[in-house]
N, C-alpha and C. Protein backbone atom coordinates (compact mmCIF):
# COMPACT_ATOMS: atom_id res chain seq x y z
N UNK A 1 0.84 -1.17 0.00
CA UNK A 1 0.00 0.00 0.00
C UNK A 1 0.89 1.24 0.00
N UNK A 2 0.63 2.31 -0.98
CA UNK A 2 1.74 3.60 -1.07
C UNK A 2 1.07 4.25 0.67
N UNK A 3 2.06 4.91 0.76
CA UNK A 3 1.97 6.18 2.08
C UNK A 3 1.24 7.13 1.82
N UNK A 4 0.57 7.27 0.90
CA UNK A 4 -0.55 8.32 0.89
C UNK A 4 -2.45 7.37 0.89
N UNK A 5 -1.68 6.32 0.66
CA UNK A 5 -2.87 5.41 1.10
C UNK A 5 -3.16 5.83 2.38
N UNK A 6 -2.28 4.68 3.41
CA UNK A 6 -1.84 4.80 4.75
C UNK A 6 -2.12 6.24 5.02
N UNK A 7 -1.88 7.05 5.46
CA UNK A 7 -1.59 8.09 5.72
C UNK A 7 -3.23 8.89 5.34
N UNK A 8 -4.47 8.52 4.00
CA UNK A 8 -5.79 9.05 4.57
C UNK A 8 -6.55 7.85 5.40
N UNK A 9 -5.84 6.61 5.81
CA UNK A 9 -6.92 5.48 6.79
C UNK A 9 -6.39 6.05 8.16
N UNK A 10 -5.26 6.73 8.51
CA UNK A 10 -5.15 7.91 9.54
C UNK A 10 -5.00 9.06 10.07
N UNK A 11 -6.01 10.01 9.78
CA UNK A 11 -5.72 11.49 10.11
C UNK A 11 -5.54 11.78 11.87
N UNK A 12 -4.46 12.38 11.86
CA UNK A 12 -4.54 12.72 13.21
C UNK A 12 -4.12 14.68 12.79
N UNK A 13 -5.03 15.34 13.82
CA UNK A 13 -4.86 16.66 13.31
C UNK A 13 -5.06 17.41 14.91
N UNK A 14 -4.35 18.57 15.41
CA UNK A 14 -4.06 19.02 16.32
C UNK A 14 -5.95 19.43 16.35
N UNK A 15 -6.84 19.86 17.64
CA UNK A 15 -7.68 19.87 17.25
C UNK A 15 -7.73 21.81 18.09
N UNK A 16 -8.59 22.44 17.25
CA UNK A 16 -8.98 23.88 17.71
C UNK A 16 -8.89 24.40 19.12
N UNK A 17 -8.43 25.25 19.58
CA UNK A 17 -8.41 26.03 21.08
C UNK A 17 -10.21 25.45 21.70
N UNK A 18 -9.78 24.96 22.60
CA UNK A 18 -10.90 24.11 24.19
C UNK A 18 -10.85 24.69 25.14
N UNK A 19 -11.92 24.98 26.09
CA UNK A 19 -11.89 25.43 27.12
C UNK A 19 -12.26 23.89 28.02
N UNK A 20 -11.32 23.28 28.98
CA UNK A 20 -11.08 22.08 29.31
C UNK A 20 -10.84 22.19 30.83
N UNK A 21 -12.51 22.02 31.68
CA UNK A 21 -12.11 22.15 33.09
C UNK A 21 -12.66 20.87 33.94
N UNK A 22 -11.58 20.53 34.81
CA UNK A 22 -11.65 19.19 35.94
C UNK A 22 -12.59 19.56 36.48
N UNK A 23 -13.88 18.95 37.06
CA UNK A 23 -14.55 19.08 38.16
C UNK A 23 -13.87 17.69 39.26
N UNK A 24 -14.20 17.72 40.43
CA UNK A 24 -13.91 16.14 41.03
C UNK A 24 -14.61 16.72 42.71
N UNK A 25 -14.78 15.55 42.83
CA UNK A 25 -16.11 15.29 43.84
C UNK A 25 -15.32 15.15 45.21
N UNK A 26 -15.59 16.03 46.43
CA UNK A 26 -14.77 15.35 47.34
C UNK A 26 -16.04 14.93 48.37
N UNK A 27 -17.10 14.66 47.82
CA UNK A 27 -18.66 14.31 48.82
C UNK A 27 -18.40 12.78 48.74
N UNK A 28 -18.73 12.14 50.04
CA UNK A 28 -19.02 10.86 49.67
C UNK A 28 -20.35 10.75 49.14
N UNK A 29 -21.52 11.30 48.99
CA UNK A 29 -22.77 10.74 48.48
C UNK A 29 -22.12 11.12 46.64
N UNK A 30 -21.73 12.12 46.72
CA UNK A 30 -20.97 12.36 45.28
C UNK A 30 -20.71 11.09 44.54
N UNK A 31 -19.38 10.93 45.41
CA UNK A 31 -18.83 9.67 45.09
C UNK A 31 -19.26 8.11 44.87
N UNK A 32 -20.11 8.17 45.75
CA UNK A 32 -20.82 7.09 45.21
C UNK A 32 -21.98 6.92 44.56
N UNK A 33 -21.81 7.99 43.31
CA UNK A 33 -23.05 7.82 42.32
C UNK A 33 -24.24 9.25 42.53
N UNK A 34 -24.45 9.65 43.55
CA UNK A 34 -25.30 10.07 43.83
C UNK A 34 -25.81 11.58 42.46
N UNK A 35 -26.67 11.53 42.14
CA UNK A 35 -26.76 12.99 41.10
C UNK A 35 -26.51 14.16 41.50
N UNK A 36 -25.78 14.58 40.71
CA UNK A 36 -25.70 16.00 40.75
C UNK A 36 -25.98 17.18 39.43
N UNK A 37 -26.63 18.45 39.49
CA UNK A 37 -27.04 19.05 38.58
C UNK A 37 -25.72 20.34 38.26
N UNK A 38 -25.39 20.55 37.22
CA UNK A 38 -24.65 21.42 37.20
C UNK A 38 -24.54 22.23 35.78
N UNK A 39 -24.89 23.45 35.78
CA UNK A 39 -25.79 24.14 34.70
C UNK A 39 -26.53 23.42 33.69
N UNK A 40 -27.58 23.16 34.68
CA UNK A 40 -28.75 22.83 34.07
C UNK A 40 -28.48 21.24 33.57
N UNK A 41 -27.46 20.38 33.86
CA UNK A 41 -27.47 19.12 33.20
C UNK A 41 -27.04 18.32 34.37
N UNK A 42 -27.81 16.98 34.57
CA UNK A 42 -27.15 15.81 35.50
C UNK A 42 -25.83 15.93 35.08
N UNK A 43 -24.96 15.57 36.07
CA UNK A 43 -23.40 14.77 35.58
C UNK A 43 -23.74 13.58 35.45
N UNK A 44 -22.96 12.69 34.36
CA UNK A 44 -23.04 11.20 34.14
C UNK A 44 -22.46 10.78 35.49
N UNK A 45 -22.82 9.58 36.02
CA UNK A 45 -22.76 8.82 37.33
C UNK A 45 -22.00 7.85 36.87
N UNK A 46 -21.90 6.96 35.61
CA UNK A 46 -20.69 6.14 35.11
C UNK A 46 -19.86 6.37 34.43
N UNK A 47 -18.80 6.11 34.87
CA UNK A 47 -17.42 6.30 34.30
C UNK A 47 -17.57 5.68 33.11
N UNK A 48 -17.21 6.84 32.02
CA UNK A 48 -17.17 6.77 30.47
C UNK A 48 -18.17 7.11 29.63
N UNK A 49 -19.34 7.33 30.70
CA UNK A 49 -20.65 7.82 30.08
C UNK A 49 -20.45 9.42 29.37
N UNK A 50 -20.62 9.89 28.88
CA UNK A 50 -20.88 11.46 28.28
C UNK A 50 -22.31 11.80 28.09
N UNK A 51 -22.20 13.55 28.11
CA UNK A 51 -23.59 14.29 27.65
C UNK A 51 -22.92 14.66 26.30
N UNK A 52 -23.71 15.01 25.81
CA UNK A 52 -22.64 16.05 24.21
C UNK A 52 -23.78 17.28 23.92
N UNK A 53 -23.57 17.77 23.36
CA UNK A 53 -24.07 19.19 22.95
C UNK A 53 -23.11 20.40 23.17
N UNK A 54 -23.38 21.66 22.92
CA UNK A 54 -22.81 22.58 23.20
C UNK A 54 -21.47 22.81 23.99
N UNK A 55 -21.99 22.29 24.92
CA UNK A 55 -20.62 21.69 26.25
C UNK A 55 -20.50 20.91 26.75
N UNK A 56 -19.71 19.41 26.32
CA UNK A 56 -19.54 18.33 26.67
C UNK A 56 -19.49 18.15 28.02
N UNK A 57 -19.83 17.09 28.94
CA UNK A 57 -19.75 16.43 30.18
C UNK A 57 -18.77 15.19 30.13
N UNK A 58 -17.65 14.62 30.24
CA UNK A 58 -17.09 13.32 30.37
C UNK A 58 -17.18 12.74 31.93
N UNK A 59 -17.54 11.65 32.05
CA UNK A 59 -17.18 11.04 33.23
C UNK A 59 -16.22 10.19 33.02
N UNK A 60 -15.08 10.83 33.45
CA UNK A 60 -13.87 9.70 33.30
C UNK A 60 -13.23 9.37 34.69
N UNK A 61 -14.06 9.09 35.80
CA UNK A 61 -13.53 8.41 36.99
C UNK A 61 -14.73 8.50 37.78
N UNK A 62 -14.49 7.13 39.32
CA UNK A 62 -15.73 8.18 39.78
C UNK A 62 -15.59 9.60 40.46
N UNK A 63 -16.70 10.14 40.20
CA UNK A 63 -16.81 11.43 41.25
C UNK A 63 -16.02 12.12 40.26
N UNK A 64 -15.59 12.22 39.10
CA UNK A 64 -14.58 13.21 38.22
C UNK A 64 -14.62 13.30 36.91
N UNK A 65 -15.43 14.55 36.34
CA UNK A 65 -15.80 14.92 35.33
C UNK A 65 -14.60 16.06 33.68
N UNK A 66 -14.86 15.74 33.08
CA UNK A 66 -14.29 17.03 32.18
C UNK A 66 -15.34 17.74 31.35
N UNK A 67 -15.38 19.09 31.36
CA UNK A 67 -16.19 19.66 30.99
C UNK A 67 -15.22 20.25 29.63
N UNK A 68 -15.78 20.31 28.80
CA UNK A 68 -14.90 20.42 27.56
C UNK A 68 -16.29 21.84 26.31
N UNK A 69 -16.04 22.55 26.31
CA UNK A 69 -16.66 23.71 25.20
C UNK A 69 -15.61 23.88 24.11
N UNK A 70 -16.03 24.43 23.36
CA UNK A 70 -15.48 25.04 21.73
C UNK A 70 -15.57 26.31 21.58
N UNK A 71 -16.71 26.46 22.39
CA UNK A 71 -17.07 27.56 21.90
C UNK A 71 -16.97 28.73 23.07
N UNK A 72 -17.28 28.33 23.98
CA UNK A 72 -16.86 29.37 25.68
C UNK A 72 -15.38 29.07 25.85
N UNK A 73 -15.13 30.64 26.33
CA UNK A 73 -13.88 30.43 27.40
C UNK A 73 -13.42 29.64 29.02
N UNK A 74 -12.66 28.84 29.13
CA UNK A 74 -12.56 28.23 30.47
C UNK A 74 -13.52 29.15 31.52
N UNK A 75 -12.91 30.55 31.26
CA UNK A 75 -13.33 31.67 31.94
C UNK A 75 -14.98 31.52 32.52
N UNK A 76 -15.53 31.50 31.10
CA UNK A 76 -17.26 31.62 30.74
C UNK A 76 -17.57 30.09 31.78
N UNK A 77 -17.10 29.28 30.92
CA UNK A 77 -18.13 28.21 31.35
C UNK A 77 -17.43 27.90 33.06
N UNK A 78 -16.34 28.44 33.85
CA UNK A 78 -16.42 28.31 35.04
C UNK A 78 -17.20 29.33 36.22
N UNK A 79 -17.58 30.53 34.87
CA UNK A 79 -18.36 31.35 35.82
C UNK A 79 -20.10 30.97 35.94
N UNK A 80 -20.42 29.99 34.43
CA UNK A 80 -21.61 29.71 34.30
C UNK A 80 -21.57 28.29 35.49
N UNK A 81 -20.57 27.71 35.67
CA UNK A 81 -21.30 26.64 36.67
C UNK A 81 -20.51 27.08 38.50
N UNK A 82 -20.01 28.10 38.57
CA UNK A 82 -19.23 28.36 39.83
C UNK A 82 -20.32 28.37 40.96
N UNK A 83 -21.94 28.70 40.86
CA UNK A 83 -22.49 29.03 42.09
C UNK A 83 -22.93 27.67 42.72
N UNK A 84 -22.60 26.75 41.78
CA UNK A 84 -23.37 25.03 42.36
C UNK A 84 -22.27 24.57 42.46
N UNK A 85 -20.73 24.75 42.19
CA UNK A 85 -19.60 23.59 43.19
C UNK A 85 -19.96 23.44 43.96
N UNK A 86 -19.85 24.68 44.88
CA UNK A 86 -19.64 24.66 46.32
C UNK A 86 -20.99 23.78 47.06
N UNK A 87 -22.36 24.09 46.28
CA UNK A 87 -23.46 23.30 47.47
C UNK A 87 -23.06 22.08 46.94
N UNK A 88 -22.63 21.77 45.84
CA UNK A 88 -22.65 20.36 45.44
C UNK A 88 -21.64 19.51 45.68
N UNK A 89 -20.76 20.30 46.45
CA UNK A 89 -19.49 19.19 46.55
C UNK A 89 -18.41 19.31 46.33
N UNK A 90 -18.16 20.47 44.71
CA UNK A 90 -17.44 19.64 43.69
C UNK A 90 -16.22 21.32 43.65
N UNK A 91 -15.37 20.66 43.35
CA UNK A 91 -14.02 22.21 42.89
C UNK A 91 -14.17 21.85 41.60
N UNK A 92 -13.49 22.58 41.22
CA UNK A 92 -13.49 22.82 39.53
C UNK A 92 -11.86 23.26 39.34
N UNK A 93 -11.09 22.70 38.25
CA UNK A 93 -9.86 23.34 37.82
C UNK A 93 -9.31 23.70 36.65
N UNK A 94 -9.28 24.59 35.99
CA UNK A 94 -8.99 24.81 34.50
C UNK A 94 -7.73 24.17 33.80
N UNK A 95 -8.00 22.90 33.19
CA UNK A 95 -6.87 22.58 32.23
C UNK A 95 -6.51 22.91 30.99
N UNK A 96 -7.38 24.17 30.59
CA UNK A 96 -7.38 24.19 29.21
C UNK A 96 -6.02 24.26 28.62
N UNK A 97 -4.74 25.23 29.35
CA UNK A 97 -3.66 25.66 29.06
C UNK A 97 -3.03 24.35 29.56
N UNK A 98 -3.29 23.30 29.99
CA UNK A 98 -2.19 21.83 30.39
C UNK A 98 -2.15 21.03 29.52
N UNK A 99 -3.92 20.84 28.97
CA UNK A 99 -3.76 19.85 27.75
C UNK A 99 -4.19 20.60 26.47
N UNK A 100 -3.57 19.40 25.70
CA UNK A 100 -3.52 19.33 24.22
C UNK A 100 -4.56 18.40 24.04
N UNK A 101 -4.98 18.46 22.53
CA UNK A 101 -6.62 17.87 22.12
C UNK A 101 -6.20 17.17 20.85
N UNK A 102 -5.85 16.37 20.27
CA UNK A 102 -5.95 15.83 18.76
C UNK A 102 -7.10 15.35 18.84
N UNK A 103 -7.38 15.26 17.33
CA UNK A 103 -8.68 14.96 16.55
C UNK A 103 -8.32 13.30 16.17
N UNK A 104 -8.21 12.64 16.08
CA UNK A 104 -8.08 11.32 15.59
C UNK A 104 -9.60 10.63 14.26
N UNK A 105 -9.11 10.68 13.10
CA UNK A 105 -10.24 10.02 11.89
C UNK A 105 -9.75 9.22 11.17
N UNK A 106 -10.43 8.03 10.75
CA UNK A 106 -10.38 7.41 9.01
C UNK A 106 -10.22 5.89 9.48
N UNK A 107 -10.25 5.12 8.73
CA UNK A 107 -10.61 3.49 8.65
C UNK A 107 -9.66 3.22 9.98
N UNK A 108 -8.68 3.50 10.07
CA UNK A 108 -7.77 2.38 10.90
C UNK A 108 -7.09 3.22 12.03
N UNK A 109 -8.02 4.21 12.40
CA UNK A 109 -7.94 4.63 13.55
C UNK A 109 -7.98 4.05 14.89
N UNK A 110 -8.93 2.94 14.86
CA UNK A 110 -9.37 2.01 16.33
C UNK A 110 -8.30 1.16 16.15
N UNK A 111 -7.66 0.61 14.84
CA UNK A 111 -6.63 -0.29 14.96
C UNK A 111 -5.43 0.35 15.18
N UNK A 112 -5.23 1.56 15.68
CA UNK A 112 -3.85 1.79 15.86
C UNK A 112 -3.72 2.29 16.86
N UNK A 113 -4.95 2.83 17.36
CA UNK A 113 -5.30 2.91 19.18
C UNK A 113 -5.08 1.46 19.76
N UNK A 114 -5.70 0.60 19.22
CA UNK A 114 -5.39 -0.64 20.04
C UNK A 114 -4.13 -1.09 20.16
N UNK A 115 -3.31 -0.62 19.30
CA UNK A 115 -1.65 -1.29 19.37
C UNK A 115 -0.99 -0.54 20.29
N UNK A 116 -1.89 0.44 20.77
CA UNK A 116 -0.95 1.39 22.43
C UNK A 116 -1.76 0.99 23.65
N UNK A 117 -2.73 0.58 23.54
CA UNK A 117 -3.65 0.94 24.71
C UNK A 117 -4.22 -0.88 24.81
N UNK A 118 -4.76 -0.85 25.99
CA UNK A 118 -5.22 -2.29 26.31
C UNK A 118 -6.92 -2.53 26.35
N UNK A 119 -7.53 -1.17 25.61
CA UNK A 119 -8.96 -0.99 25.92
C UNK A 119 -9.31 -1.77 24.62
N UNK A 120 -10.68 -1.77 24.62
CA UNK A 120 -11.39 -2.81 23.37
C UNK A 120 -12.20 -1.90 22.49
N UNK A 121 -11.51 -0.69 21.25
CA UNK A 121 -11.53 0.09 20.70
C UNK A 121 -12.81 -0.52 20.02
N UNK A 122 -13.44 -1.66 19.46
CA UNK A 122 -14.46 -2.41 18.88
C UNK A 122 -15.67 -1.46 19.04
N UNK A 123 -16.76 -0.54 18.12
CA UNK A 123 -17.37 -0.05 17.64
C UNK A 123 -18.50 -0.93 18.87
N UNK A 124 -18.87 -2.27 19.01
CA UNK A 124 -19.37 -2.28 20.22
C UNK A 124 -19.11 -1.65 21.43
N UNK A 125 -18.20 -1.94 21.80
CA UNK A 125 -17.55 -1.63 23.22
C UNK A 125 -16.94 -0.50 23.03
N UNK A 126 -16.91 0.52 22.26
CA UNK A 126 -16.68 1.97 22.36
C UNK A 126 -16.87 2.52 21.67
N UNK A 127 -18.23 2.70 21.03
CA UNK A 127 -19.33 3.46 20.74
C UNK A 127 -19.27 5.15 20.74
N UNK A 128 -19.94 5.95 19.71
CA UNK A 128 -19.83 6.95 19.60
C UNK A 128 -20.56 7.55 21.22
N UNK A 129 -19.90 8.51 21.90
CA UNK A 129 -20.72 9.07 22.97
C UNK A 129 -19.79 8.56 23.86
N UNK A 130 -18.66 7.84 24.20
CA UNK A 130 -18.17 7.37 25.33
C UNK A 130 -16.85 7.71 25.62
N UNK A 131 -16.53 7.58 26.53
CA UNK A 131 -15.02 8.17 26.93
C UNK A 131 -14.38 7.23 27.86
N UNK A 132 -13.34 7.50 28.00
CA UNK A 132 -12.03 6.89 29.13
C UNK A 132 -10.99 7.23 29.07
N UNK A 133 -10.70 7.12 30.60
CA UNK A 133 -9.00 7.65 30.66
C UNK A 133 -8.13 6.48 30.96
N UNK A 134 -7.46 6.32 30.61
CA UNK A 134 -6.49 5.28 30.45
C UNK A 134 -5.28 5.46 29.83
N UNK A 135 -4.23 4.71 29.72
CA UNK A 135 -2.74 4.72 28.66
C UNK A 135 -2.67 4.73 27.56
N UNK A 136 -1.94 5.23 26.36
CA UNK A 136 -2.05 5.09 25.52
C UNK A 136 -0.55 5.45 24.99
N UNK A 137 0.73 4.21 24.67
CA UNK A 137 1.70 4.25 24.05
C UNK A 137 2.83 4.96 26.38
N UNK A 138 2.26 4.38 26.52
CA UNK A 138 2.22 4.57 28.09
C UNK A 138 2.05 5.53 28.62
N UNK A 139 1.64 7.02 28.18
CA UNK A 139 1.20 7.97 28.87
C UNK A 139 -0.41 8.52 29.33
N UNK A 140 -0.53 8.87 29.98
CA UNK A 140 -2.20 9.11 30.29
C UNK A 140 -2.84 10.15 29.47
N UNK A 141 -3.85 9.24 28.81
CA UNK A 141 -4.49 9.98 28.20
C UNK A 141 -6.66 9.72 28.00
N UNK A 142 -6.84 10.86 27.57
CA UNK A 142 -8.56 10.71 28.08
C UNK A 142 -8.93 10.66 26.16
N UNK A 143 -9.64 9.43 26.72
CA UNK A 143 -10.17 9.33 25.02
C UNK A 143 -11.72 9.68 24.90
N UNK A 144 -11.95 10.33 23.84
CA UNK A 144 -13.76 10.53 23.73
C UNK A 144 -13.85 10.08 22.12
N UNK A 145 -14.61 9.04 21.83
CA UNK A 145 -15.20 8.65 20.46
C UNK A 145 -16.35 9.84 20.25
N UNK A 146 -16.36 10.52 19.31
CA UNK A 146 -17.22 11.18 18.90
C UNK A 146 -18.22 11.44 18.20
N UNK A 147 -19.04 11.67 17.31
CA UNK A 147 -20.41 11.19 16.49
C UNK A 147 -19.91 10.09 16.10
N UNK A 148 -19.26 9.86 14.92
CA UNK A 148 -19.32 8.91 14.11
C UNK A 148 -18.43 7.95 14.64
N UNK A 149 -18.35 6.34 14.08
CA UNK A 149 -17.73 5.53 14.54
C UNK A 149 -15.80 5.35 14.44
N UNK A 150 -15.48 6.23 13.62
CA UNK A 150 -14.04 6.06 13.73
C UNK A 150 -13.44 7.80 14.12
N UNK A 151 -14.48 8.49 14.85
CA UNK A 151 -13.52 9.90 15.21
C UNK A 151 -13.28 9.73 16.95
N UNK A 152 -12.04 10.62 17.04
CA UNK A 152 -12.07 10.53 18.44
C UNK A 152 -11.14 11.78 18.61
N UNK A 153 -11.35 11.77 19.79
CA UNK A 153 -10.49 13.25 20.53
C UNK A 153 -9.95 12.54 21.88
N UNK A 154 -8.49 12.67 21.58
CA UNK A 154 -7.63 12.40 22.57
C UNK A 154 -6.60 13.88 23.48
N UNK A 155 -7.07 13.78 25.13
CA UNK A 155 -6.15 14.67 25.80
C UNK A 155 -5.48 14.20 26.22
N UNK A 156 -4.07 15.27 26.19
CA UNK A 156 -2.93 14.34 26.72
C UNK A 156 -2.57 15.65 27.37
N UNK A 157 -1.72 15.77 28.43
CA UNK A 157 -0.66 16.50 29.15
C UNK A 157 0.04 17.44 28.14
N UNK A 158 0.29 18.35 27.73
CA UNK A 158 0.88 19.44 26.74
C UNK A 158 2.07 18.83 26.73
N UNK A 159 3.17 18.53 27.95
CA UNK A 159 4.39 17.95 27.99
C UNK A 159 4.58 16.86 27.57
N UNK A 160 3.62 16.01 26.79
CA UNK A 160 3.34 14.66 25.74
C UNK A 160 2.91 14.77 24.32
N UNK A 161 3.37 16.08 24.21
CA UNK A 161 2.45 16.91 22.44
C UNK A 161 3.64 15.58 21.69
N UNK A 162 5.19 16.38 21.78
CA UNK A 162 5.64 15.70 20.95
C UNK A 162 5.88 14.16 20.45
N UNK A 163 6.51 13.26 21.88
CA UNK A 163 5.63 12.01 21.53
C UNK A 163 4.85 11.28 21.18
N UNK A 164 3.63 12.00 21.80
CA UNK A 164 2.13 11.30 21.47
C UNK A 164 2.47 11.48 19.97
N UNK A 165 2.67 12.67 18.91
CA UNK A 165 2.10 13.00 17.76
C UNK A 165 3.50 11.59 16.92
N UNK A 166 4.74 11.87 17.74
CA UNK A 166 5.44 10.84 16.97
C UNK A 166 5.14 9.25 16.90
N UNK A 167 4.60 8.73 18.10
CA UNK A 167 4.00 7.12 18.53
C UNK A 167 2.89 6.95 17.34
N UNK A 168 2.31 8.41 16.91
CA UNK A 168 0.80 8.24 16.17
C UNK A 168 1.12 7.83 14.89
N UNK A 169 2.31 8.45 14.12
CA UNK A 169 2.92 8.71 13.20
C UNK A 169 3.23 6.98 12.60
N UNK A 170 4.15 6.55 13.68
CA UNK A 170 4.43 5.26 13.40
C UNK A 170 4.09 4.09 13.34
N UNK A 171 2.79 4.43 14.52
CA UNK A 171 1.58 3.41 14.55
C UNK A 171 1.29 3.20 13.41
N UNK A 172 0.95 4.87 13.01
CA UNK A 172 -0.24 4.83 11.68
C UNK A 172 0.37 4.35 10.18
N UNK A 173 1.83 4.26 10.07
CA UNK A 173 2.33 3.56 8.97
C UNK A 173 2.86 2.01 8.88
N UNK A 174 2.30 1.74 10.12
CA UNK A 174 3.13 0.27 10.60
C UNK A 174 2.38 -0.29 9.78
């Protein structure tokens, strides 16, 4: 297969400026499941579950959310949910400036996630709408599959830009 084959069955592309903030639960009723409302939307209660619209919800632990916009500033969307931390439990911390966001698309995207990571990338078992944080090429990273079945958005630590993008590189021509 030429390298320009290879190379459209994997696009990986830096993805647009995110406003990307931690919530995490220090309630025990929190923690163990219990609902909570936070501008205007439940948080998902299982780890890996997501909301999507406007301003994403991830549950990627228990009791610990990422709130992810496109379109608001960290700024905005921590002033739109700041008056319900506090009754609810929860701090909030802005990562937007820590992590980095690639876009991940095209046929053999799930197969080259799977050659770093130990999760079961299979269109069953990770379905558009779902997320997890886990390893990937051994560094921590939070994966979200997105509408369609082969896009995804991976965060990683800013201090993992250059690796991550080189591990992707080589995966994706192996």
């Amino acid at each position: 297969m030429r390298e320009a084959e290879r190379s459209a069955e994997l696009r990986v592309l830096p993805a647009g400026s995110r406003a990307v903030l931690r919530l995490k639960a220090w309630s025990p009723e929190i923690a163990r499941g219990k609902g909570v409302v936070i501008g205007g939307q439940a948080l998902p209660t299982e780890v890996g579950a997501k909301i999507g619209g406007r301003t994403r919800v991830l549950c990627v632990g228990p009791a610990e959310w990422l709130i992810v916009s496109e379109e608001d500033s960290a700024a905005a969307v921590h002033e739109r949910v700041q008056s319900e931390l506090g009754a609810s439990g929860l701090a909030a911390a802005d990562l937007s400036e820590a992590l980095v966001t690639f876009q991940l698309s095209g046929s053999r995207v799930r197969d080259v996630l799977s050659m770093g990571c130990g999760l079961d990338f299979h269109p069953r078992a990770f379905p558009p709408g779902r997320c997890a944080r886990t390893r990937l090429a051994q560094i921590p990273v939070i994966f979200e599959c997105l509408d369609t079945v082969d896009r995804f958005e991976l965060y990683v630590a800013r201090s993992y830009t250059h690796y991550l993008r080189g591990w992707l590189a080589d995966a994706g021509t192996g």
